[in-house]
PDB file of N, CA and C in Angstrom:
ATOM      1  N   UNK A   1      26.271 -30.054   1.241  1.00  0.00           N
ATOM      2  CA  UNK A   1      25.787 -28.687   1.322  1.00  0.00           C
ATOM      3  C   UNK A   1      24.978 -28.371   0.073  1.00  0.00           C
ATOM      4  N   UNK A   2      23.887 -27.762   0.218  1.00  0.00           N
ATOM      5  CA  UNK A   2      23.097 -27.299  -0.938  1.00  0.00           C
ATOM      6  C   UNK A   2      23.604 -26.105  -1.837  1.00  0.00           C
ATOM      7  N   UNK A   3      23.587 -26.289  -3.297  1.00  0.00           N
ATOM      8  CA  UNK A   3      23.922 -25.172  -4.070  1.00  0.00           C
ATOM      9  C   UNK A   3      22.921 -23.614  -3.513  1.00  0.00           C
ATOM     10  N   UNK A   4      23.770 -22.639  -3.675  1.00  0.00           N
ATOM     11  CA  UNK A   4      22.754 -21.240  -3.731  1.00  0.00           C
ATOM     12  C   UNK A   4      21.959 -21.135  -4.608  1.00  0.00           C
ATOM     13  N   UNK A   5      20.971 -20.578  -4.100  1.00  0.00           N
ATOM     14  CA  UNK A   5      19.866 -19.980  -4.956  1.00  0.00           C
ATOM     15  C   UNK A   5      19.788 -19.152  -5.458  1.00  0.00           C
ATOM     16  N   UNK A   6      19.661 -19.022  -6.540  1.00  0.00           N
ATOM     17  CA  UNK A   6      19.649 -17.318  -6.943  1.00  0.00           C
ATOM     18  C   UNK A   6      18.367 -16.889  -7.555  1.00  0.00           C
ATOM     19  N   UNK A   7      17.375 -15.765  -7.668  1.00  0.00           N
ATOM     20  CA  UNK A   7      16.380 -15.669  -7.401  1.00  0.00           C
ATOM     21  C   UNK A   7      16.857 -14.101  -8.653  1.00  0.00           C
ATOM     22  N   UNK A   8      16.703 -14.033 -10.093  1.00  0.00           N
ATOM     23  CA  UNK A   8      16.309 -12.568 -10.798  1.00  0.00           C
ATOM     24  C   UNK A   8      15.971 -12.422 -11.682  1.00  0.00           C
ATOM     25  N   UNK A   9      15.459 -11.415 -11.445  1.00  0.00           N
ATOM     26  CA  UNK A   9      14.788 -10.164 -12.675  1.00  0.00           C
ATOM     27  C   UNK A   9      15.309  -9.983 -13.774  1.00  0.00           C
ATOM     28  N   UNK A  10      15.441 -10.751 -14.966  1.00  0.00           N
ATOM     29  CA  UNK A  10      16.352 -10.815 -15.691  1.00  0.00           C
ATOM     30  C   UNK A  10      15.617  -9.430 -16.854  1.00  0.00           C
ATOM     31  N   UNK A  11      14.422  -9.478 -16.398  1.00  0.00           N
ATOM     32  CA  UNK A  11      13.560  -7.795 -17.449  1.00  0.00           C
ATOM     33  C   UNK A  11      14.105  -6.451 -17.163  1.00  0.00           C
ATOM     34  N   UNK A  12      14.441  -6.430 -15.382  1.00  0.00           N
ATOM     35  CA  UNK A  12      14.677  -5.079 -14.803  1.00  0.00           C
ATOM     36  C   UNK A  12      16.023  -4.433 -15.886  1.00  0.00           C
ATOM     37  N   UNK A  13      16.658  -5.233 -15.668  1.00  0.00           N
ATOM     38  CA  UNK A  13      18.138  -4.970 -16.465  1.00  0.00           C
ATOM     39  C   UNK A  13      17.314  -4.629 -18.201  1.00  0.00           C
ATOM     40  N   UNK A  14      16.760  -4.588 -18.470  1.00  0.00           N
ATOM     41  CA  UNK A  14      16.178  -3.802 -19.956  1.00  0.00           C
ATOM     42  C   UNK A  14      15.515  -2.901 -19.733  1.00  0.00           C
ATOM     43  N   UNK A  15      13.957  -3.064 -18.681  1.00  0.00           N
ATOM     44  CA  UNK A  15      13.627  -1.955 -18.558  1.00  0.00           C
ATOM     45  C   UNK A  15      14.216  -0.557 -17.688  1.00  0.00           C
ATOM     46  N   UNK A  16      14.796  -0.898 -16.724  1.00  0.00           N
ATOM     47  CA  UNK A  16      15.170   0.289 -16.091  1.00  0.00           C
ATOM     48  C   UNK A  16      16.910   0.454 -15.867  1.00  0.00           C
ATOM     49  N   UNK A  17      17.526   1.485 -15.113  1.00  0.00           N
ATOM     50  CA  UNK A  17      18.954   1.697 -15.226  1.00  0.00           C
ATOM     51  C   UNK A  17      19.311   1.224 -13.926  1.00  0.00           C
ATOM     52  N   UNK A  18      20.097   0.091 -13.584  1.00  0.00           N
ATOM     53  CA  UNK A  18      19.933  -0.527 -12.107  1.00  0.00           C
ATOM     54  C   UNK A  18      21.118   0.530 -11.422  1.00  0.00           C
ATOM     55  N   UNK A  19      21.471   1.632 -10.592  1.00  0.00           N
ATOM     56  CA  UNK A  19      21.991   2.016 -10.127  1.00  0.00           C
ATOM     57  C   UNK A  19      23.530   1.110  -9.147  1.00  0.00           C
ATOM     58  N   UNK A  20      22.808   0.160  -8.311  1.00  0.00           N
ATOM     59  CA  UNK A  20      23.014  -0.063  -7.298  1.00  0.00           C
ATOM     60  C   UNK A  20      22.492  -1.855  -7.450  1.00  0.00           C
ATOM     61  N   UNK A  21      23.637  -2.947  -7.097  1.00  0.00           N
ATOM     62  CA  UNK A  21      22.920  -4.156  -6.851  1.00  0.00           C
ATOM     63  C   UNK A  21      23.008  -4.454  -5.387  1.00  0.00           C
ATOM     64  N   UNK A  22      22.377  -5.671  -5.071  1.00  0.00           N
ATOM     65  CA  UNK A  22      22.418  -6.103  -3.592  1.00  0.00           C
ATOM     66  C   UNK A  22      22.464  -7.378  -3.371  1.00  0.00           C
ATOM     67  N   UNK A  23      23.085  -7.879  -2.630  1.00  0.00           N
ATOM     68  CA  UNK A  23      22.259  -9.725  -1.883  1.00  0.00           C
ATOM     69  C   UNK A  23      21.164  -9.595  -1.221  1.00  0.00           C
ATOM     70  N   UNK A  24      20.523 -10.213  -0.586  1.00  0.00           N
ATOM     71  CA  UNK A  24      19.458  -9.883   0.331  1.00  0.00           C
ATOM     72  C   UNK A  24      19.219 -11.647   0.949  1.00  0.00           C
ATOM     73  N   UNK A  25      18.900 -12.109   1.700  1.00  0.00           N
ATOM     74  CA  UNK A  25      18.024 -13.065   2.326  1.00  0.00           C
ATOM     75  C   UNK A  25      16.687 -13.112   2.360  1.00  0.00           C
ATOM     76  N   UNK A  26      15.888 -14.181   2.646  1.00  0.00           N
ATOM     77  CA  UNK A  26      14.734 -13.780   2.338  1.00  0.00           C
ATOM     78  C   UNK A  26      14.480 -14.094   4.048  1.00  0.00           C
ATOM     79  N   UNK A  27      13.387 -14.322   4.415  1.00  0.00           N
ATOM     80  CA  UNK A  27      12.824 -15.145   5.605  1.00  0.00           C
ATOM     81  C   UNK A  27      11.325 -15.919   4.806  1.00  0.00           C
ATOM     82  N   UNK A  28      11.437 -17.135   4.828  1.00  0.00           N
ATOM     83  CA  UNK A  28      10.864 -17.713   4.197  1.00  0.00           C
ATOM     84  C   UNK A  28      10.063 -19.004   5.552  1.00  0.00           C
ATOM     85  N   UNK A  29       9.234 -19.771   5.169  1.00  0.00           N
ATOM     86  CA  UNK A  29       8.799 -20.762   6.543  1.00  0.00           C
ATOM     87  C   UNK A  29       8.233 -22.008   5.567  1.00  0.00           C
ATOM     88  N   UNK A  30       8.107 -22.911   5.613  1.00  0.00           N
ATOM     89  CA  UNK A  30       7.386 -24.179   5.629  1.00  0.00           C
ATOM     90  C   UNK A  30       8.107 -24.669   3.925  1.00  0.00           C
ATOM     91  N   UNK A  31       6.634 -24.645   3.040  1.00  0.00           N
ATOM     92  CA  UNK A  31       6.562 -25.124   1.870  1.00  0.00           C
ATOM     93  C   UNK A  31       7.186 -24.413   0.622  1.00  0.00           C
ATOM     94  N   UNK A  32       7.318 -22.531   1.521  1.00  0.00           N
ATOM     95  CA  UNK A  32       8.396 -21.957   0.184  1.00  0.00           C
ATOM     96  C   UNK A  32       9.684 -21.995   0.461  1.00  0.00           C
ATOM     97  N   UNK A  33      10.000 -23.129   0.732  1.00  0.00           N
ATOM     98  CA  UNK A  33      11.922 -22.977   0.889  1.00  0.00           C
ATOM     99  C   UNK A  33      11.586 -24.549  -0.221  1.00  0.00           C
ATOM    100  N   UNK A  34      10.780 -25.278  -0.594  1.00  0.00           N
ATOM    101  CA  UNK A  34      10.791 -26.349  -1.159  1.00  0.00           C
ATOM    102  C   UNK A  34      10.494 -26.392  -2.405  1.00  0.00           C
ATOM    103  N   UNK A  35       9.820 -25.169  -2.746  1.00  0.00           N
ATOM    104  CA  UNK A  35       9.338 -24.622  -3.817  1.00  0.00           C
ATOM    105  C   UNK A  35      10.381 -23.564  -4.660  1.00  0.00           C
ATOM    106  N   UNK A  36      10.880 -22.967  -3.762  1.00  0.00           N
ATOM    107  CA  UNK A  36      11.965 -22.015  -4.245  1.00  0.00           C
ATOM    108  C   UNK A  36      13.336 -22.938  -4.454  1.00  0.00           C
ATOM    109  N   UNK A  37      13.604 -24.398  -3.815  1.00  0.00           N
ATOM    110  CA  UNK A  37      14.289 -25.134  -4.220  1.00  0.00           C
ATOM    111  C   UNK A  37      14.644 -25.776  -5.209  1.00  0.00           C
ATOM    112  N   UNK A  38      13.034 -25.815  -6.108  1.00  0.00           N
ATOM    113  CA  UNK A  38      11.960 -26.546  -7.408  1.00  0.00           C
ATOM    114  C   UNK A  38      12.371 -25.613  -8.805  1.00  0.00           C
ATOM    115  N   UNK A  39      12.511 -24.389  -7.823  1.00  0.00           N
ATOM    116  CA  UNK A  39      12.783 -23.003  -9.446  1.00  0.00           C
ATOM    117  C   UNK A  39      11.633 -22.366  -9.446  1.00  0.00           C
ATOM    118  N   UNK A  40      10.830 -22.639  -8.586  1.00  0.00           N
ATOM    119  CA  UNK A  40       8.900 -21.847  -8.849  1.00  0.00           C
ATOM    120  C   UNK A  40       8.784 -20.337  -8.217  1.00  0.00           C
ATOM    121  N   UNK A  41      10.106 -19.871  -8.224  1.00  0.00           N
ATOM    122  CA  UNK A  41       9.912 -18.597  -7.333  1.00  0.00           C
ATOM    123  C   UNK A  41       9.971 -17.234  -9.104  1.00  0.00           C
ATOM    124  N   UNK A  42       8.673 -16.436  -8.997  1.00  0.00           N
ATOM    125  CA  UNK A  42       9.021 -15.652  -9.895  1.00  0.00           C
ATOM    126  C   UNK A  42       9.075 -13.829  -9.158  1.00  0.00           C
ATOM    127  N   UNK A  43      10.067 -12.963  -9.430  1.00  0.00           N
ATOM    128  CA  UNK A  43      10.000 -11.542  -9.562  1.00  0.00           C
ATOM    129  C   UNK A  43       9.689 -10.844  -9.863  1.00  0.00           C
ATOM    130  N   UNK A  44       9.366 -11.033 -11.492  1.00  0.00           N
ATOM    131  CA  UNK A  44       8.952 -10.040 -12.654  1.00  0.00           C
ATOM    132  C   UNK A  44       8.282  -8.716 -11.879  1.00  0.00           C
ATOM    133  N   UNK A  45       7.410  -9.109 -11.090  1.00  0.00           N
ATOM    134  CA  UNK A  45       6.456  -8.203 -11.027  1.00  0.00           C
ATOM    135  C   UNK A  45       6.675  -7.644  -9.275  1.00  0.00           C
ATOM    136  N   UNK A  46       7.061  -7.876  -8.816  1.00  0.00           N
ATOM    137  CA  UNK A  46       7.745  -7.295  -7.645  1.00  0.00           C
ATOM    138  C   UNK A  46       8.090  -6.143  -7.590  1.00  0.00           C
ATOM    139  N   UNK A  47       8.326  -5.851  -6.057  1.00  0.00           N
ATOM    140  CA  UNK A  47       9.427  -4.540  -5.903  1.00  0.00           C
ATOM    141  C   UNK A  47       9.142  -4.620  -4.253  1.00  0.00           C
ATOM    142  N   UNK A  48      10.022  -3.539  -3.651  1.00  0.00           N
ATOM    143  CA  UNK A  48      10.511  -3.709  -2.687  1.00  0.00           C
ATOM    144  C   UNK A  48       9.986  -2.175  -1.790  1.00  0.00           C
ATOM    145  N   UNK A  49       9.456  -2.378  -0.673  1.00  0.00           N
ATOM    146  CA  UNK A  49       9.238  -1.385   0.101  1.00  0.00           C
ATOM    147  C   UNK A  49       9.432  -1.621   1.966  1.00  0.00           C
ATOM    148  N   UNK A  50      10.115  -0.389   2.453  1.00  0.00           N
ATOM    149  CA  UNK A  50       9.940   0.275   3.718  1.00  0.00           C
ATOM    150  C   UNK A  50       8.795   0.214   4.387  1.00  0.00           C
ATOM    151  N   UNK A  51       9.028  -0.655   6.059  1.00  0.00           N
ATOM    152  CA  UNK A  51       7.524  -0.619   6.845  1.00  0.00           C
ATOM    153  C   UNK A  51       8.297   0.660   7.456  1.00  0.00           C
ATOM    154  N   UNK A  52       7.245   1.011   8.568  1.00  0.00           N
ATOM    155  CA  UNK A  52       7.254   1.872   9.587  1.00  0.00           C
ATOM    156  C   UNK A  52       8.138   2.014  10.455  1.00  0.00           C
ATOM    157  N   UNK A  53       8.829   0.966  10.510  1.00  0.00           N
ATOM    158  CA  UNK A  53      10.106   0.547  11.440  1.00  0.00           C
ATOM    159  C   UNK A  53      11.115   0.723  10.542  1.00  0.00           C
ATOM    160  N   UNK A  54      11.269   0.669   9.258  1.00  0.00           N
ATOM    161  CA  UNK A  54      12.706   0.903   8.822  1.00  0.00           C
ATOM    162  C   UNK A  54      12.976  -0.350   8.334  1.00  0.00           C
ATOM    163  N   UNK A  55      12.151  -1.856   8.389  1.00  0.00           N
ATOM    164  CA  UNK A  55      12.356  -3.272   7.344  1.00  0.00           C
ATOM    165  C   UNK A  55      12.210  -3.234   5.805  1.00  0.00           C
ATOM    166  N   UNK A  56      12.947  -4.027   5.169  1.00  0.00           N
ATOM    167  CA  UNK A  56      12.768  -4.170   3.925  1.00  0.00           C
ATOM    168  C   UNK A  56      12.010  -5.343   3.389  1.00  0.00           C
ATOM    169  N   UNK A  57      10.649  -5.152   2.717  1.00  0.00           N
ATOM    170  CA  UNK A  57       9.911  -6.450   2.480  1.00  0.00           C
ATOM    171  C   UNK A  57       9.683  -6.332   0.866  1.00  0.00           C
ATOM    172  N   UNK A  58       9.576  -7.530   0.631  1.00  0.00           N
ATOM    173  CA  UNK A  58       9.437  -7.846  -1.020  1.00  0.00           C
ATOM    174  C   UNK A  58       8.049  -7.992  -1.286  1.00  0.00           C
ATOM    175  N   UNK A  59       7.204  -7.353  -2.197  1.00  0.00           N
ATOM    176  CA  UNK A  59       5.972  -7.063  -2.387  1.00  0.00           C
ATOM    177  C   UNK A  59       5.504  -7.576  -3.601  1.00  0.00           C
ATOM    178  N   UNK A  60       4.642  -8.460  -3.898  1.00  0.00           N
ATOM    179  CA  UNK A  60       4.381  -9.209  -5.089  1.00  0.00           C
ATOM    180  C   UNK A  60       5.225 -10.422  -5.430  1.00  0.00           C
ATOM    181  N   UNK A  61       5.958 -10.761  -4.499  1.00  0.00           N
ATOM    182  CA  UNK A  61       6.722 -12.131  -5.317  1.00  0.00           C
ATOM    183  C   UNK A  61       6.066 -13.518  -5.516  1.00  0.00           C
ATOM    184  N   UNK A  62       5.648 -14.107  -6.644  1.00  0.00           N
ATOM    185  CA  UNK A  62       5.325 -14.959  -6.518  1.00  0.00           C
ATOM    186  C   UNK A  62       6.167 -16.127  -5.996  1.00  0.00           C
ATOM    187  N   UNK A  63       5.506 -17.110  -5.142  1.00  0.00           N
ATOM    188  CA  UNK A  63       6.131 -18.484  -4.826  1.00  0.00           C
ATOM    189  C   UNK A  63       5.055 -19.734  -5.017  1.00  0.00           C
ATOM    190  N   UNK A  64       4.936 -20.321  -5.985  1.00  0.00           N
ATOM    191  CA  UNK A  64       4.061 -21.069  -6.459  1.00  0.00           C
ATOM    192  C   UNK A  64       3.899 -22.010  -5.168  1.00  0.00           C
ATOM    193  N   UNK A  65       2.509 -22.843  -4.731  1.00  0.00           N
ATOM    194  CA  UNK A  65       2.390 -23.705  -4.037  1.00  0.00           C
ATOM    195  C   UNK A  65       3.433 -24.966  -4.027  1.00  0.00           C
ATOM    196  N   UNK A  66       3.795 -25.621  -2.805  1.00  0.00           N
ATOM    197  CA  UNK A  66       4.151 -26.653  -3.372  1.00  0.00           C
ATOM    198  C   UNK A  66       3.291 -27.862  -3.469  1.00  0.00           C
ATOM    199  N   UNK A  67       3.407 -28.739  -4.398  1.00  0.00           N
ATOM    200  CA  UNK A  67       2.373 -29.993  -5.353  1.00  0.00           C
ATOM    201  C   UNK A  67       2.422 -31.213  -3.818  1.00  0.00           C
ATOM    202  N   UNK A  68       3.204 -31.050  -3.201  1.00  0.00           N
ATOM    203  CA  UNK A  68       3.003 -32.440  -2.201  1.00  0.00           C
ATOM    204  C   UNK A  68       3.066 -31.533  -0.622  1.00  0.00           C
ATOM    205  N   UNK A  69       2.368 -30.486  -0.539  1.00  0.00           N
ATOM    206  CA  UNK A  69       1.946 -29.559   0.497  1.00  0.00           C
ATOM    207  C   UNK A  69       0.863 -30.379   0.462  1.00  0.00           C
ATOM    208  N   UNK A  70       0.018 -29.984   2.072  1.00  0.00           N
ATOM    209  CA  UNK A  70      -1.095 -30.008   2.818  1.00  0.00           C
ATOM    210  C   UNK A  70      -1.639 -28.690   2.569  1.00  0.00           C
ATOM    211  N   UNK A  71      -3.013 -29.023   2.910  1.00  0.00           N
ATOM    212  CA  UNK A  71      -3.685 -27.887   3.212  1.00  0.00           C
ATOM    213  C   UNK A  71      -3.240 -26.286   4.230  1.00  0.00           C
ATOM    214  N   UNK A  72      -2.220 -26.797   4.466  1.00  0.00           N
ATOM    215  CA  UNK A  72      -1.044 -25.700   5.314  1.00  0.00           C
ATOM    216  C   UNK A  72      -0.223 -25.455   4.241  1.00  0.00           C
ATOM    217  N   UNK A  73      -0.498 -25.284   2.909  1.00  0.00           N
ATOM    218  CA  UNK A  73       0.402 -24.421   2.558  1.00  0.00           C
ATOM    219  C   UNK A  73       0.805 -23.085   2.620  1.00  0.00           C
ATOM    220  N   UNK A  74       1.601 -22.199   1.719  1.00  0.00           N
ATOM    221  CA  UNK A  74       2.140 -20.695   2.154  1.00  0.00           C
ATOM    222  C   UNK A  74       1.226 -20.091   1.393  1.00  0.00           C
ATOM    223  N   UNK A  75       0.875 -19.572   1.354  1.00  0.00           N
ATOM    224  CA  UNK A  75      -0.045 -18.036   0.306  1.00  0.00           C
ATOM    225  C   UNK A  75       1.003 -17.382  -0.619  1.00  0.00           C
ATOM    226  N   UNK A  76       0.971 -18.053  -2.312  1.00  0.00           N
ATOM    227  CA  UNK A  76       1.831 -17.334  -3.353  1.00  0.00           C
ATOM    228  C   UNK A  76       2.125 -16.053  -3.233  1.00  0.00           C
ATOM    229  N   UNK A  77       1.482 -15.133  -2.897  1.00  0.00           N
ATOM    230  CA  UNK A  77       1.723 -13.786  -2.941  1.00  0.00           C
ATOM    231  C   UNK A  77       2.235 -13.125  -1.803  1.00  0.00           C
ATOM    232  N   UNK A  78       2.365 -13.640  -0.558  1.00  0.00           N
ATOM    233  CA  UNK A  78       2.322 -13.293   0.667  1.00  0.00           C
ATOM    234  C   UNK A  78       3.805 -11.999   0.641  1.00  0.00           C
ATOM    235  N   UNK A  79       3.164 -10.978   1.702  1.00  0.00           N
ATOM    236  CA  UNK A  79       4.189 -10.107   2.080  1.00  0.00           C
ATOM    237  C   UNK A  79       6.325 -10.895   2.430  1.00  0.00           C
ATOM    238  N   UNK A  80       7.249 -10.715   2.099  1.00  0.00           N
ATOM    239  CA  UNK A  80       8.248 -11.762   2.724  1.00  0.00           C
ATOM    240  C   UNK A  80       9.253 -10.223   2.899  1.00  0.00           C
ATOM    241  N   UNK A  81       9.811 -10.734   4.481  1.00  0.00           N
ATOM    242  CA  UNK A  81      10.962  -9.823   4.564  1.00  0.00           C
ATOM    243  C   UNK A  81      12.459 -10.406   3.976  1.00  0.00           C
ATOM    244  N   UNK A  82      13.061  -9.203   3.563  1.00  0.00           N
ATOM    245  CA  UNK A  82      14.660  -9.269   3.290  1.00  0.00           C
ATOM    246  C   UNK A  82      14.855  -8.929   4.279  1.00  0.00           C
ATOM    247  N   UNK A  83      16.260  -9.822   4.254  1.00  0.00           N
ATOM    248  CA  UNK A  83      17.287  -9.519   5.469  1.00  0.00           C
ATOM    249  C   UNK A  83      18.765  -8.532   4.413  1.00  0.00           C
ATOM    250  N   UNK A  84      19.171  -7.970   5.245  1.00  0.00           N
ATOM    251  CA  UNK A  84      20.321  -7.032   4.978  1.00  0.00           C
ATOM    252  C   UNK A  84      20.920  -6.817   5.722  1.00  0.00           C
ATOM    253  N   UNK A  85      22.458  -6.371   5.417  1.00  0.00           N
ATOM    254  CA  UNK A  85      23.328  -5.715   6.613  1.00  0.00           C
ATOM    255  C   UNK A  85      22.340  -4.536   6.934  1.00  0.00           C
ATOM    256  N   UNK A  86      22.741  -3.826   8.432  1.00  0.00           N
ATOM    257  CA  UNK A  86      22.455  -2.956   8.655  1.00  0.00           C
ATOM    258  C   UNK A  86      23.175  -1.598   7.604  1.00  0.00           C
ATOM    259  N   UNK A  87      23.982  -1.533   7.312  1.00  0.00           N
ATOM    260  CA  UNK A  87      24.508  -0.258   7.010  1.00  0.00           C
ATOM    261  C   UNK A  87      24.177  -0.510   5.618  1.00  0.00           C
ATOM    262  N   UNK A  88      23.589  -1.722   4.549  1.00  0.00           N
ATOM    263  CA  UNK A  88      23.590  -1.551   3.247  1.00  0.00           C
ATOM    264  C   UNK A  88      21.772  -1.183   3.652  1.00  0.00           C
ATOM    265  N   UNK A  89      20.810  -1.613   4.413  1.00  0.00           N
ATOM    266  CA  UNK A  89      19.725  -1.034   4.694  1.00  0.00           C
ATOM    267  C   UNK A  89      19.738   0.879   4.896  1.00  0.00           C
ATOM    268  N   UNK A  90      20.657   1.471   5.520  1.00  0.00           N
ATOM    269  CA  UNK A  90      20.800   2.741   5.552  1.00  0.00           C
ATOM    270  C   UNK A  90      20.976   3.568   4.161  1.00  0.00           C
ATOM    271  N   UNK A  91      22.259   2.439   3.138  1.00  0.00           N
ATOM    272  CA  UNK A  91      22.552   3.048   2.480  1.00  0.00           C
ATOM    273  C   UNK A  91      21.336   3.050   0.703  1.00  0.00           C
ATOM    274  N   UNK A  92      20.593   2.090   1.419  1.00  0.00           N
ATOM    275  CA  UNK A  92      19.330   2.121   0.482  1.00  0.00           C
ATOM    276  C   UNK A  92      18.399   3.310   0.690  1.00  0.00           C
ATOM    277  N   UNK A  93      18.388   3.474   2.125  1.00  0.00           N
ATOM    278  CA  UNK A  93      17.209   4.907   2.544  1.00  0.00           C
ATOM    279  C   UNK A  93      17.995   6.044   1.765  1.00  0.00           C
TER     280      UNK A  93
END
């Protein structure tokens, strides 16, 4: 079985007052689950927003290419949804 990943913001915790923490999942496809395996996933500059429907997506995360990808790789910056319980999604709105 593969170790967890853990994926943070180790700045937020200085700059701002974290109220509230969370788990989250990501939904991820191809070359960034291999890359985020590598350690190439950065936050710093992220944050998190509400579509129209009520999803939670992560906005700015970088996920560096991966080095033995094809020309099908993922787009570093790309929009990615979190997954959440339903009721910790409510209790974020």
């Amino acid at each position: 079985m593969q170790p967890k990943i853990n994926i943070r913001n180790k700045r937020a915790r200085f700059e701002y007052e974290l109220l509230d923490q969370f788990n989250a999942g990501i939904v991820l496809g191809g070359t960034e689950i291999k890359s985020i395996r590598l350690g190439k996933a950065n936050i710093t500059e992220s944050f998190c927003e509400f579509n129209e429907r009520g999803e939670l997506f992560i906005v700015n995360m970088q996920v560096e290419e991966y080095s033995h990808g094809s020309h099908y790789n993922h787009k570093p910056k790309a929009l990615r949804k979190l997954l959440l319980q339903k009721k910790r999604v409510i209790q974020v709105i």
